[in-house]
C-alpha atoms as a PDB file:
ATOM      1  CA  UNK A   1      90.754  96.309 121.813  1.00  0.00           C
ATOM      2  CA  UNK A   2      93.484  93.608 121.448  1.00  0.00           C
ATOM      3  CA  UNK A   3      92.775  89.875 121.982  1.00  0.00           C
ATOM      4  CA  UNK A   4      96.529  89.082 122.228  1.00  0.00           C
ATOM      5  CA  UNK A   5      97.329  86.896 125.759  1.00  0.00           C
ATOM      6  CA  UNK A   6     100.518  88.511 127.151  1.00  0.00           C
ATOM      7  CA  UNK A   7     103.319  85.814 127.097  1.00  0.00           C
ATOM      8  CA  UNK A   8     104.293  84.343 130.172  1.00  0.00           C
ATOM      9  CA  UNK A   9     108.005  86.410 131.611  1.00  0.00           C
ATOM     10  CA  UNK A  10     111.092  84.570 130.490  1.00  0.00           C
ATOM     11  CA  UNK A  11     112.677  85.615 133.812  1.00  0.00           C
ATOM     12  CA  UNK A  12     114.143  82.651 135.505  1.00  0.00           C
ATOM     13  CA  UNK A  13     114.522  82.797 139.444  1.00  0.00           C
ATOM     14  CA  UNK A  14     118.024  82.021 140.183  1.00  0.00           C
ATOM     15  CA  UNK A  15     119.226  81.481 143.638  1.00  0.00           C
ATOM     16  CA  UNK A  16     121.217  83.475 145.108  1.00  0.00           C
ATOM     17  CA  UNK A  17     123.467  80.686 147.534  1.00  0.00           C
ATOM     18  CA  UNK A  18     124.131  79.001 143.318  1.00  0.00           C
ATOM     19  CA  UNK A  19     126.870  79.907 141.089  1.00  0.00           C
ATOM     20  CA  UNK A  20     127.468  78.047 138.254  1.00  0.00           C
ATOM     21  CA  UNK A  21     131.071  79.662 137.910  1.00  0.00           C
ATOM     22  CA  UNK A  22     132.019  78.171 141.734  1.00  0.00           C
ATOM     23  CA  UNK A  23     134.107  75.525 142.236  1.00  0.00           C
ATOM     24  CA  UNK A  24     132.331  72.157 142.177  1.00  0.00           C
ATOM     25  CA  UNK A  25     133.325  68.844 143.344  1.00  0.00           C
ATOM     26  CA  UNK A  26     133.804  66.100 141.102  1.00  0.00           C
ATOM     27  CA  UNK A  27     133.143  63.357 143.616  1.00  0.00           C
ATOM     28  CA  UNK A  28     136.114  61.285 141.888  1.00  0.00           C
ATOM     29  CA  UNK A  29     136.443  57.870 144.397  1.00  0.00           C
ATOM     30  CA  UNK A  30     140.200  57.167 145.192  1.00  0.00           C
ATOM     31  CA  UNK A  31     140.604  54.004 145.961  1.00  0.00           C
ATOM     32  CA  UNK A  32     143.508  53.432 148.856  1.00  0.00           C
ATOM     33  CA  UNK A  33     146.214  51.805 147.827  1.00  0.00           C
ATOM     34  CA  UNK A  34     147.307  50.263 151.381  1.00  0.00           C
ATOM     35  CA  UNK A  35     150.620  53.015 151.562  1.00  0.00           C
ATOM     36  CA  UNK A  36     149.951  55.236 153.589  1.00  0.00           C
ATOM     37  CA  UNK A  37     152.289  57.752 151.692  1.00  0.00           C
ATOM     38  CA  UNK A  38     150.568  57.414 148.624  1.00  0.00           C
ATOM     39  CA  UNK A  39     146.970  57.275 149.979  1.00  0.00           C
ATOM     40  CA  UNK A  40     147.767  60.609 152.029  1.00  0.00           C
ATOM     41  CA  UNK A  41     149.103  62.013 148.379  1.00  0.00           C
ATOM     42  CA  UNK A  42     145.865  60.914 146.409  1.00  0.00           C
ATOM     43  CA  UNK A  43     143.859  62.323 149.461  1.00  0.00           C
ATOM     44  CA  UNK A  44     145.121  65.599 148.458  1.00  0.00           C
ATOM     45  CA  UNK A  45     144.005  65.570 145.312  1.00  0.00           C
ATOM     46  CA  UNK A  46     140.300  66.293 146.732  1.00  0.00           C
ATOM     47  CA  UNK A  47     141.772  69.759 147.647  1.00  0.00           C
ATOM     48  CA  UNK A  48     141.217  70.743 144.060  1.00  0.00           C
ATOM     49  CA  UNK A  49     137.478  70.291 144.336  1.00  0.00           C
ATOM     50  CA  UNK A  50     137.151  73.344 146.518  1.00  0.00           C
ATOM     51  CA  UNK A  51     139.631  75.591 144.280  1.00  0.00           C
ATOM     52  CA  UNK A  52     139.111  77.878 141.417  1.00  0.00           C
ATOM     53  CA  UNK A  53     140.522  75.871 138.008  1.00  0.00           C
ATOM     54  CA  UNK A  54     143.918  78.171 138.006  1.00  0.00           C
ATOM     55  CA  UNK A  55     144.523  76.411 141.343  1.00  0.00           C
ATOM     56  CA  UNK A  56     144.561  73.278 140.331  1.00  0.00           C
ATOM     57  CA  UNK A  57     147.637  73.174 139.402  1.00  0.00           C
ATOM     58  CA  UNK A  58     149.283  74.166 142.559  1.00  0.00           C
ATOM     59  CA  UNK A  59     147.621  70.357 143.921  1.00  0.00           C
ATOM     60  CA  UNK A  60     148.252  68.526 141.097  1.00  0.00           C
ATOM     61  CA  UNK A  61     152.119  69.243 141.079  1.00  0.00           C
ATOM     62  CA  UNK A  62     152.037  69.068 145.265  1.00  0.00           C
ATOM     63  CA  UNK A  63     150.793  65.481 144.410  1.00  0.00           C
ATOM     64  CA  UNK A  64     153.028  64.539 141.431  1.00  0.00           C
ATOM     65  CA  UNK A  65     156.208  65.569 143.388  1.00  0.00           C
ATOM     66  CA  UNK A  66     155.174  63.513 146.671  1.00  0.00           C
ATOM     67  CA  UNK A  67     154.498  60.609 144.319  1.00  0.00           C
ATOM     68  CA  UNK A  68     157.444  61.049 142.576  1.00  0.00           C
ATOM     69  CA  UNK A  69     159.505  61.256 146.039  1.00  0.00           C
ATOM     70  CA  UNK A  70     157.913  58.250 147.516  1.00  0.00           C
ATOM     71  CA  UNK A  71     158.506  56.416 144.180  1.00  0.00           C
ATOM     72  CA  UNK A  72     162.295  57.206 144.891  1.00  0.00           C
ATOM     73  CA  UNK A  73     162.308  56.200 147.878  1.00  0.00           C
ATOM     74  CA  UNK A  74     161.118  52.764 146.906  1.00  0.00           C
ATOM     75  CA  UNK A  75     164.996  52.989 144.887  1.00  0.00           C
ATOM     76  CA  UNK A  76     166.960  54.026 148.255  1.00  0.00           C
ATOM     77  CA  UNK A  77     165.355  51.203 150.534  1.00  0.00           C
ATOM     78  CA  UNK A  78     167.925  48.360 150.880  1.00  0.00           C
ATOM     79  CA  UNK A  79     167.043  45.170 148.783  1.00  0.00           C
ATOM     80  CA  UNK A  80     166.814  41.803 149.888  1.00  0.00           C
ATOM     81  CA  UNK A  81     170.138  40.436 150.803  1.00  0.00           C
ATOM     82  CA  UNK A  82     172.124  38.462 147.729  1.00  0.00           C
ATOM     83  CA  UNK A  83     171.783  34.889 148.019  1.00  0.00           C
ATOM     84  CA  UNK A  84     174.873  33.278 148.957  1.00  0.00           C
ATOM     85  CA  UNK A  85     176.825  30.746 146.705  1.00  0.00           C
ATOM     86  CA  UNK A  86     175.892  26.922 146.741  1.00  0.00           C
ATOM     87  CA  UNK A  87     179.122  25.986 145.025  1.00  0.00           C
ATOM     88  CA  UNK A  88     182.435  26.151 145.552  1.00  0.00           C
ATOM     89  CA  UNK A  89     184.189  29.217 143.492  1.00  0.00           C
ATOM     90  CA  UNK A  90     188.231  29.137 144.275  1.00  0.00           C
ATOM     91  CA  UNK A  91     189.116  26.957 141.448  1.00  0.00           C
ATOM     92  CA  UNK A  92     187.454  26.027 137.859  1.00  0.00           C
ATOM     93  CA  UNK A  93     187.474  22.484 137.551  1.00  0.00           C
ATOM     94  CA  UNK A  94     190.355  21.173 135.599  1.00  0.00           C
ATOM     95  CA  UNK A  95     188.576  20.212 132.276  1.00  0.00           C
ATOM     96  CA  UNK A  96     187.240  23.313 132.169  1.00  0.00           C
ATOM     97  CA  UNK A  97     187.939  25.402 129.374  1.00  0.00           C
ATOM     98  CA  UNK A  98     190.273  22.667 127.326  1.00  0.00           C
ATOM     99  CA  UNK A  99     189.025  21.458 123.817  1.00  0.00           C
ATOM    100  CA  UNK A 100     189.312  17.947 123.320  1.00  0.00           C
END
């Protein structure tokens, strides 16, 4: 006759709706920046939270180019207007340029 205790099974219940491997969320906040553009762009980036790490990428250069684009857009908008002269520019004045 033995007196061992038979040790407790090492199995481990694991649910069946869990999968470590699965896409998780990070739950990164993105703060708006007030540009609608932009905001929409960084919005996007919460697409990768339901995607497999090899599609990441796909989002993160959808994002990068619509940054980029509204970034050169900022460069095509006109500019404020140039001020206008408060002096008088047809002739130097007379001493000017002379060495005395």
């Amino acid at each position: 006759m033995s007196d061992a205790v038979p040790e407790p099974s090492q199995e481990v219940a694991v649910d069946p709706e869990h999968d470590p491997a699965a896409p998780a969320p990070l739950h990164v906040v993105r703060t708006p920046t007030g540009d609608p553009e932009v905001d929409a762009r960084l919005e996007r980036l919460g697409d990768a939270d339901h995607l497999a790490t090899d599609g990441h990428m796909e989002v993160y250069e959808d994002v990068h180019r619509g940054l980029r684009d509204a970034l050169t857009a900022l460069d095509a908008r006109p500019g404020p207007p140039e001020p206008s002269p408060s002096y008088d520019q047809r002739a130097p004045s007379p001493s000017y340029g002379t060495r005395s």
